[in-house]
N, C-alpha and C. Protein backbone atom coordinates (compact mmCIF):
# COMPACT_ATOMS: atom_id res chain seq x y z
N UNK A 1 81.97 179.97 145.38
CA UNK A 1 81.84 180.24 143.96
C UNK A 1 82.95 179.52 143.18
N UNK A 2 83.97 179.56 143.76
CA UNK A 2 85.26 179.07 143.11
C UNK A 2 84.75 177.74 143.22
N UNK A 3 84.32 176.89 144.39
CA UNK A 3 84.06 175.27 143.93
C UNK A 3 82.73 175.10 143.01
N UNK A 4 81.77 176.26 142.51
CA UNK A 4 80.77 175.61 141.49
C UNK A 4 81.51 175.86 140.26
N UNK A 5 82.51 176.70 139.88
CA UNK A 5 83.16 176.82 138.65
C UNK A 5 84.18 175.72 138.60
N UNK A 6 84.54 175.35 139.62
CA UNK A 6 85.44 174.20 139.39
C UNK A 6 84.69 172.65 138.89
N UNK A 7 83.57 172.69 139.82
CA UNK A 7 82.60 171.62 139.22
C UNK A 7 82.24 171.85 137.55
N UNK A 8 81.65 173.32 137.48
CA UNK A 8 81.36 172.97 135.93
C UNK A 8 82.22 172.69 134.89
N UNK A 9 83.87 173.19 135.25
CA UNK A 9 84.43 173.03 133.73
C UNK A 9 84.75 171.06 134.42
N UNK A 10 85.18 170.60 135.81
CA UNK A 10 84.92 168.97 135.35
C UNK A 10 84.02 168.66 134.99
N UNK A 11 82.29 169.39 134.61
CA UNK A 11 81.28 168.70 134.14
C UNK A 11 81.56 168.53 132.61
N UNK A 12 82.29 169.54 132.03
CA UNK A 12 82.20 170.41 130.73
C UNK A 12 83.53 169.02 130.18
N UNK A 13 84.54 168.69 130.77
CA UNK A 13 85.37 167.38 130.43
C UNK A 13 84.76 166.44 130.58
N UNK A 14 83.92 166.38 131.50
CA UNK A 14 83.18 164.70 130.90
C UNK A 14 82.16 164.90 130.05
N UNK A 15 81.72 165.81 130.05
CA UNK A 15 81.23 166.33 128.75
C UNK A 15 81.55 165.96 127.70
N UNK A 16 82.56 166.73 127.38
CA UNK A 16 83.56 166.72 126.47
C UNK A 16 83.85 164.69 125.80
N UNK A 17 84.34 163.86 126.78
CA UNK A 17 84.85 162.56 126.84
C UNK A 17 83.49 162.13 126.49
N UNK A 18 82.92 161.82 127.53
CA UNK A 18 81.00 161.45 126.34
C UNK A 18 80.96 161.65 125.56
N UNK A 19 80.79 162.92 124.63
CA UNK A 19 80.73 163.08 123.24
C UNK A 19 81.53 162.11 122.43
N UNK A 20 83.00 162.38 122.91
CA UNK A 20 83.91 161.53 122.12
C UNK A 20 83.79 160.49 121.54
N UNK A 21 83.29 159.63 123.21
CA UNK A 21 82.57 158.14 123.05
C UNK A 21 81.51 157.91 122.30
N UNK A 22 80.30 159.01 122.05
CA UNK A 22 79.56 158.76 121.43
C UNK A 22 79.52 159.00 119.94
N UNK A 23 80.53 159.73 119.49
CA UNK A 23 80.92 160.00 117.94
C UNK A 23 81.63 158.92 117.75
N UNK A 24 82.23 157.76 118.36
CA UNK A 24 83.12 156.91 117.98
C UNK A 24 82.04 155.90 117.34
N UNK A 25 80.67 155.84 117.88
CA UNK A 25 79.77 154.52 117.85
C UNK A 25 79.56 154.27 116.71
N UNK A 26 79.06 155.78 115.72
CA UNK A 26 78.92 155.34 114.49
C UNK A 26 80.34 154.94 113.54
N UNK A 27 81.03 155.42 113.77
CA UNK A 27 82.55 155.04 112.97
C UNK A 27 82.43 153.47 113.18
N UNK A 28 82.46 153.41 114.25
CA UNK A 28 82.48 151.34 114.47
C UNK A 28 81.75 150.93 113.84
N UNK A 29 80.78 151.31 113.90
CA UNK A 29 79.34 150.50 112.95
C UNK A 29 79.31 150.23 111.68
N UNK A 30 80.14 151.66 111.34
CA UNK A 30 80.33 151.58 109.68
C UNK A 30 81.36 151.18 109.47
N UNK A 31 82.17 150.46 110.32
CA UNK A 31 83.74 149.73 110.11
C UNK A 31 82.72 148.01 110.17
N UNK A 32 81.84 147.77 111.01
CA UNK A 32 81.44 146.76 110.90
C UNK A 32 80.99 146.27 109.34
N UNK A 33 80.01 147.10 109.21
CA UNK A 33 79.33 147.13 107.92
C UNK A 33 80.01 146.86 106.99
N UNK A 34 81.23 147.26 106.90
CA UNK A 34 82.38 147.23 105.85
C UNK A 34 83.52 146.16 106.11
N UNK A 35 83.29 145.71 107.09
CA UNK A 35 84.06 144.27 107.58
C UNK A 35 82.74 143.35 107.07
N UNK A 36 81.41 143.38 107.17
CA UNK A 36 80.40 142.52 106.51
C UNK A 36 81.08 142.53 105.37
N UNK A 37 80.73 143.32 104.19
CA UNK A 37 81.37 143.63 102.87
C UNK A 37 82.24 143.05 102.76
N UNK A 38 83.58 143.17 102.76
CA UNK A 38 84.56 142.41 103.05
C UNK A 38 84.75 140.38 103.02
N UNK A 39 83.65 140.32 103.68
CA UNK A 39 83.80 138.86 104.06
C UNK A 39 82.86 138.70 102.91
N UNK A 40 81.59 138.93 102.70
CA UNK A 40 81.17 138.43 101.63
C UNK A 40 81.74 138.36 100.32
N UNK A 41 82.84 139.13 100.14
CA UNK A 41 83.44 139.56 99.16
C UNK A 41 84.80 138.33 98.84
N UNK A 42 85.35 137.67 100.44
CA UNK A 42 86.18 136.94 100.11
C UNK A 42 85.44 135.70 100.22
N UNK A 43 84.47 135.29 100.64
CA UNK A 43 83.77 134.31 100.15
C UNK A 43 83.42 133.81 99.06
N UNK A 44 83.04 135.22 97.81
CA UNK A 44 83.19 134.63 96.35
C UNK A 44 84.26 134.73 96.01
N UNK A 45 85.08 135.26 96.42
CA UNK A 45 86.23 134.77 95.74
C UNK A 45 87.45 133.65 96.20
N UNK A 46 86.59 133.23 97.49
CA UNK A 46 87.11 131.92 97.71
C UNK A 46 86.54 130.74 96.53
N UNK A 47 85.19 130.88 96.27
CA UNK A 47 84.14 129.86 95.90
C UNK A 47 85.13 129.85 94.06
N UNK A 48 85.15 131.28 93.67
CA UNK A 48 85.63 131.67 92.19
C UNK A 48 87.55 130.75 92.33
N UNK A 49 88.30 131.07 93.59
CA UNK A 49 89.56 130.59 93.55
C UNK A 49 89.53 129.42 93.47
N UNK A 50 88.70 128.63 94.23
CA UNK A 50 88.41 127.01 94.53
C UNK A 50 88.05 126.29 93.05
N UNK A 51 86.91 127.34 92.16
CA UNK A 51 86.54 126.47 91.02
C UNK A 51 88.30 126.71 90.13
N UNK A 52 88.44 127.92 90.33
CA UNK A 52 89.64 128.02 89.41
C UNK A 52 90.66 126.63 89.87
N UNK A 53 91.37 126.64 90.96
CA UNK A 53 92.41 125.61 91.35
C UNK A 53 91.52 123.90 90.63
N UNK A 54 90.16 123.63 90.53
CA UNK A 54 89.85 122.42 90.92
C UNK A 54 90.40 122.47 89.35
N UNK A 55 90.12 123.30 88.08
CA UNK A 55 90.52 123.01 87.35
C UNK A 55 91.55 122.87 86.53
N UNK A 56 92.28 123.64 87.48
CA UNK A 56 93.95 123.82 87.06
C UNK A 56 94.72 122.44 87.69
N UNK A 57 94.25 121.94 88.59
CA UNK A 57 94.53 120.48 89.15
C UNK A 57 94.47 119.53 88.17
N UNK A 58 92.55 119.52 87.31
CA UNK A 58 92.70 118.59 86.33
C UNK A 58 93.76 118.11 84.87
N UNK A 59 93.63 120.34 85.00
CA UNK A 59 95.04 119.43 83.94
C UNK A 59 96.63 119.06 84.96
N UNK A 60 96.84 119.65 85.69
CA UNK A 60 97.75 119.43 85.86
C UNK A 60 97.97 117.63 86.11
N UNK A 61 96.93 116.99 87.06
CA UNK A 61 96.78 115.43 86.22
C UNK A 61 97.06 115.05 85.21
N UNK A 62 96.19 115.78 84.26
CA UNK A 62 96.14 115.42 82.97
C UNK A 62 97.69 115.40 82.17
N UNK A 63 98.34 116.52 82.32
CA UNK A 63 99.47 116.31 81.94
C UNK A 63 100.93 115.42 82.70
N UNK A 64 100.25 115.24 83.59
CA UNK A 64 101.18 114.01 84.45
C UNK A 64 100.89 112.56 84.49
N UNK A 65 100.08 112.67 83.73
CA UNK A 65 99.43 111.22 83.38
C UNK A 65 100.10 110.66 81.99
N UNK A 66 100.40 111.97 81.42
CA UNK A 66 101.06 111.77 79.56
C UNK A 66 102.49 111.28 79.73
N UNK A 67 103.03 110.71 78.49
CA UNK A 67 104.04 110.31 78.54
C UNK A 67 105.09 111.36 78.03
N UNK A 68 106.60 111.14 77.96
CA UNK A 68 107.31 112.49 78.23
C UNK A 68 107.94 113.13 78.85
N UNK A 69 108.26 114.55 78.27
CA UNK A 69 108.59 115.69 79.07
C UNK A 69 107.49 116.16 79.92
N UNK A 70 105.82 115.84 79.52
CA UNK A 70 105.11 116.87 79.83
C UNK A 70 104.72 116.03 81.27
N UNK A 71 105.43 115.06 81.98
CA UNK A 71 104.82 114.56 83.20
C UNK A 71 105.90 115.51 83.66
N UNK A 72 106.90 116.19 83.90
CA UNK A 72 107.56 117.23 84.62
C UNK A 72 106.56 118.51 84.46
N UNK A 73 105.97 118.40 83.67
CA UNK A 73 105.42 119.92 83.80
C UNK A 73 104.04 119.58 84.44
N UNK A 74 103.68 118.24 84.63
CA UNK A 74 102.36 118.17 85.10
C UNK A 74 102.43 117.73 86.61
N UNK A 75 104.50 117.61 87.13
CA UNK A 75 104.41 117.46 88.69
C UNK A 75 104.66 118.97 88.83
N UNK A 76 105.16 119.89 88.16
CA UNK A 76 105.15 121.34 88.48
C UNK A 76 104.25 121.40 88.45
N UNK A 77 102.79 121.59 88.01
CA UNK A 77 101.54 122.05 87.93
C UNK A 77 100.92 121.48 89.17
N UNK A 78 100.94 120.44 89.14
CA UNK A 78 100.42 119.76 91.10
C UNK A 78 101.50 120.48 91.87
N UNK A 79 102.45 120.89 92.23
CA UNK A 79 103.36 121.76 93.44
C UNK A 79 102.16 123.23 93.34
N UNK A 80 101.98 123.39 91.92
CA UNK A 80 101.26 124.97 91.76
C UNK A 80 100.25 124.79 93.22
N UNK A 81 99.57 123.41 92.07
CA UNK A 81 98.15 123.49 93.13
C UNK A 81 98.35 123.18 94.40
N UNK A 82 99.27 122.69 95.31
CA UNK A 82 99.41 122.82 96.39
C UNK A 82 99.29 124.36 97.21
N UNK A 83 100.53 124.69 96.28
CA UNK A 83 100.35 126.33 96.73
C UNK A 83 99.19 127.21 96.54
N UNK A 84 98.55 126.81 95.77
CA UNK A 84 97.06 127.53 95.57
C UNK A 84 96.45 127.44 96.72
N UNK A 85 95.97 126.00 96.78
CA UNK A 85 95.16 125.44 97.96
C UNK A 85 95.68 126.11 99.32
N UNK A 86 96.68 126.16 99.82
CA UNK A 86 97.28 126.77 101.04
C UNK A 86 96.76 128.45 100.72
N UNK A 87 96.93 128.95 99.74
CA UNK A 87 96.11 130.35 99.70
C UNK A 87 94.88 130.07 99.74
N UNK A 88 94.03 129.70 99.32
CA UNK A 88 92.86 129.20 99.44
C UNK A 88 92.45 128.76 101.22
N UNK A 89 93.41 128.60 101.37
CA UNK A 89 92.99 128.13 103.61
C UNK A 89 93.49 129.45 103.81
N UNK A 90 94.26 130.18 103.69
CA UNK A 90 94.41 131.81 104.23
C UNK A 90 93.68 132.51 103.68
N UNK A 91 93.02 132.84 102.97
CA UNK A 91 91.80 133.72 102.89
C UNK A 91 90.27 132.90 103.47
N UNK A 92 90.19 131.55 103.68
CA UNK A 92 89.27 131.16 104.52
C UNK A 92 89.37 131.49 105.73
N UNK A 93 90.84 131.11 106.09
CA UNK A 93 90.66 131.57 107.98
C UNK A 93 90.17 133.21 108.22
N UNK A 94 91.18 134.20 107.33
CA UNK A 94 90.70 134.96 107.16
C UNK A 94 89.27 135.64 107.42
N UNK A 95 88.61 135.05 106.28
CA UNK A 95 86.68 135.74 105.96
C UNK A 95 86.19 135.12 107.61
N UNK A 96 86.88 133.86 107.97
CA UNK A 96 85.89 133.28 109.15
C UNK A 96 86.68 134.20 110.38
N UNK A 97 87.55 134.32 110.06
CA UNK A 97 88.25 135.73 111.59
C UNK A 97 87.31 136.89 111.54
N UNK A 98 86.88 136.88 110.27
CA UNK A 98 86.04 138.49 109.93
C UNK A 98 84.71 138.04 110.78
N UNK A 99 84.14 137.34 109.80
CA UNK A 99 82.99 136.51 110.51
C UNK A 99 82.49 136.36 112.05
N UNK A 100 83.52 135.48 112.41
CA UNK A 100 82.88 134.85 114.05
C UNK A 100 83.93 135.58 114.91
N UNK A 101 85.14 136.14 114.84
CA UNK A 101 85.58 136.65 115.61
C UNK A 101 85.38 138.74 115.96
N UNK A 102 85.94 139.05 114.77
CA UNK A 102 85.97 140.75 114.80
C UNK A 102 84.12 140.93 114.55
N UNK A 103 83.44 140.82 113.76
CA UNK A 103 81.90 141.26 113.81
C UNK A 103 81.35 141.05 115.04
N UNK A 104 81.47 140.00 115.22
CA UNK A 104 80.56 139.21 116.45
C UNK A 104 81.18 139.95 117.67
N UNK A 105 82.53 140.43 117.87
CA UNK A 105 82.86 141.10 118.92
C UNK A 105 82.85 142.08 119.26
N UNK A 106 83.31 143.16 118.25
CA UNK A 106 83.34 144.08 118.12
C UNK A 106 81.79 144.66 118.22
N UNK A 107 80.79 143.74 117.60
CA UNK A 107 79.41 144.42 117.71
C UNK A 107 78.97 144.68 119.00
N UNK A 108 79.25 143.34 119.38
CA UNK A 108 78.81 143.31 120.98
C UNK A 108 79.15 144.03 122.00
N UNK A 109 80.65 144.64 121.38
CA UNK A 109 81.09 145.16 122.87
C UNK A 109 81.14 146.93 122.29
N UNK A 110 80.53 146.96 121.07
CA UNK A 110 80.05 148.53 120.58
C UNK A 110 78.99 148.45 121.66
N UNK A 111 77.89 147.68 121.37
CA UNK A 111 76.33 147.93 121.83
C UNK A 111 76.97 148.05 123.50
N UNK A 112 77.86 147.32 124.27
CA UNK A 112 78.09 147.31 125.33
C UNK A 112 78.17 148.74 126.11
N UNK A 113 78.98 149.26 125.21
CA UNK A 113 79.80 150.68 125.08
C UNK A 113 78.68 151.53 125.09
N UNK A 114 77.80 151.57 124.26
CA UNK A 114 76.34 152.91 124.15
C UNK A 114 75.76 152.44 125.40
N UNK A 115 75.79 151.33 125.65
CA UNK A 115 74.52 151.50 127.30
C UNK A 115 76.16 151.73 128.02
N UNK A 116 76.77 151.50 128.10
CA UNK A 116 77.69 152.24 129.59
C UNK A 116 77.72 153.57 129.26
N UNK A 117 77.99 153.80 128.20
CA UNK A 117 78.13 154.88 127.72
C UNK A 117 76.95 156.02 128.54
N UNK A 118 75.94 155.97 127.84
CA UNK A 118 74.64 155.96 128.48
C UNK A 118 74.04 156.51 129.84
N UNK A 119 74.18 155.01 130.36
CA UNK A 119 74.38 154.90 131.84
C UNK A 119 75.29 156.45 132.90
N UNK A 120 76.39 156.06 132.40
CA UNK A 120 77.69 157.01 132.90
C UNK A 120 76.87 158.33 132.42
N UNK A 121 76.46 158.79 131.47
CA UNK A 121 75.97 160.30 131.59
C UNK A 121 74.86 160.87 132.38
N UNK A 122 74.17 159.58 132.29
CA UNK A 122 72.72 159.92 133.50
C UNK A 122 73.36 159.69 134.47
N UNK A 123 73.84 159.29 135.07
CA UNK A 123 74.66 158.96 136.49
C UNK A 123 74.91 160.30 136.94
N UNK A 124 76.20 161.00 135.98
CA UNK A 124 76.71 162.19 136.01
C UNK A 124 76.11 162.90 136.44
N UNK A 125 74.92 163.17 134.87
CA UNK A 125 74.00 164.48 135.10
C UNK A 125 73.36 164.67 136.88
N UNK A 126 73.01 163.35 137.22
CA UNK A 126 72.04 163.09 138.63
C UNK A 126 72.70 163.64 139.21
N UNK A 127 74.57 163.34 139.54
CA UNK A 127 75.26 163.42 140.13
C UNK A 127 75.43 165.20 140.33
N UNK A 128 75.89 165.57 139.28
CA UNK A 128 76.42 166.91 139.19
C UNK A 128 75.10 167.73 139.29
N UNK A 129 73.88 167.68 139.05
CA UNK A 129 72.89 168.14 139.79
C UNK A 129 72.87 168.02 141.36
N UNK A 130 73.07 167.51 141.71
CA UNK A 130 73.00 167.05 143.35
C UNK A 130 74.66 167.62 144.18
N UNK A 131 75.52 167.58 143.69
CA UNK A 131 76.33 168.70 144.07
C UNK A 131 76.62 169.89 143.81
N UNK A 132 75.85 170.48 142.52
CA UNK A 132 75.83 172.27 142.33
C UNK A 132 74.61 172.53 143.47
N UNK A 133 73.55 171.38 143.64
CA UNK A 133 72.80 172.52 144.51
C UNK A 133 72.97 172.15 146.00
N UNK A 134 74.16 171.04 146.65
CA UNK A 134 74.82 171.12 148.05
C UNK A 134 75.49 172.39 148.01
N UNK A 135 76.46 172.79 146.60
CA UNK A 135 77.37 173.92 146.93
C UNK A 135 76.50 175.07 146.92
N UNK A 136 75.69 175.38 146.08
CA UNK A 136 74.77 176.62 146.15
C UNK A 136 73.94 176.46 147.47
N UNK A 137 73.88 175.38 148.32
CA UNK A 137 72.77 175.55 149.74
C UNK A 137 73.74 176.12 150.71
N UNK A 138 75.40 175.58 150.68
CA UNK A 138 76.58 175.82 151.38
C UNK A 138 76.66 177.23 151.28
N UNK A 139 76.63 177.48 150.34
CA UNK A 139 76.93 179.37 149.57
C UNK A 139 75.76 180.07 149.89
N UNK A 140 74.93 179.43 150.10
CA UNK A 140 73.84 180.53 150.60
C UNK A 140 74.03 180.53 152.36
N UNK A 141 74.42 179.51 152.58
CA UNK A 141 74.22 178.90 154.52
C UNK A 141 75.47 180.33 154.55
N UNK A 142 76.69 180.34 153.75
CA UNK A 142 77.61 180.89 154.06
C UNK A 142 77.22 182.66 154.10
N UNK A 143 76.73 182.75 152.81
CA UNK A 143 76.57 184.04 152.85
C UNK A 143 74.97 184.78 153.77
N UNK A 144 74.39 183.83 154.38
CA UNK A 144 73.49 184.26 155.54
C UNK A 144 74.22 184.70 156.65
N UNK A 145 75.59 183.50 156.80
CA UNK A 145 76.14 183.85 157.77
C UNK A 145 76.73 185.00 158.18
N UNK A 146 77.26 185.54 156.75
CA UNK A 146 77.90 186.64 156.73
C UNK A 146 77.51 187.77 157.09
N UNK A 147 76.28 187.67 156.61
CA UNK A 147 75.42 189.04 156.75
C UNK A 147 75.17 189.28 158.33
């Protein structure tokens, strides 16, 4: 008796750990979903930063082309746009890390996770069926004996 109670509360912890695993699936999903969001989101505002810099470039030409004081302010204005542009490649690598690396992986190795996931509980269940009723055939062999 003492080894079928010992079996059920380890059934009742993997129990327990399954569940866990399986309440985690939707949280990921909706972290995916919201990593989608995300990337589409820095995509226009890559496309919106890019038109902004192309035109802050022109003047900054424009005023480095003039004669003057205002060609100092139009090589400050090209240093700007350098620095723009370099933000402009960190939020690209960025959206494309979102993109082809964390979605694409993370999805895959969610879906991976529900079939092991899965798997491992039917296994169990088979399993822990097939040793409550060795110990209950043992417990009966035993208590025939007794008698």
């Amino acid at each position: 008796q003492r080894s079928l109670k010992e079996s059920k509360t380890l059934a009742g912890i993997f129990s327990s750990i399954v569940q866990d695993c399986k309440n985690l699936h939707p949280a990921i999903d909706d972290f995916i979903i919201k990593s989608r969001k995300l990337e589409n989101q820095l995509k226009a505002t890559i496309l919106a930063f890019s038109a902004f810099t192309e035109s802050f470039e022109k003047i900054a030409y424009k005023a480095c082309n003039t004669k003057g004081s205002s060609r100092d302010v139009g090589a400050c204005l090209i240093k700007m746009c350098d620095k723009q542009k370099e933000v402009e490649t960190q939020l690209s690598a960025l959206s494309n890390f979102i993109a082809h690396r964390l979605v694409i992986d993370l999805k895959s190795r969610n879906e991976e996770n529900k079939k092991k996931t899965k798997m491992l509980e039917k296994k169990h269940k088979k399993e822990f069926k097939q040793s409550r009723n060795k110990i209950r055939s043992k417990m009966g062999k035993i208590t025939k004996l007794r008698e």
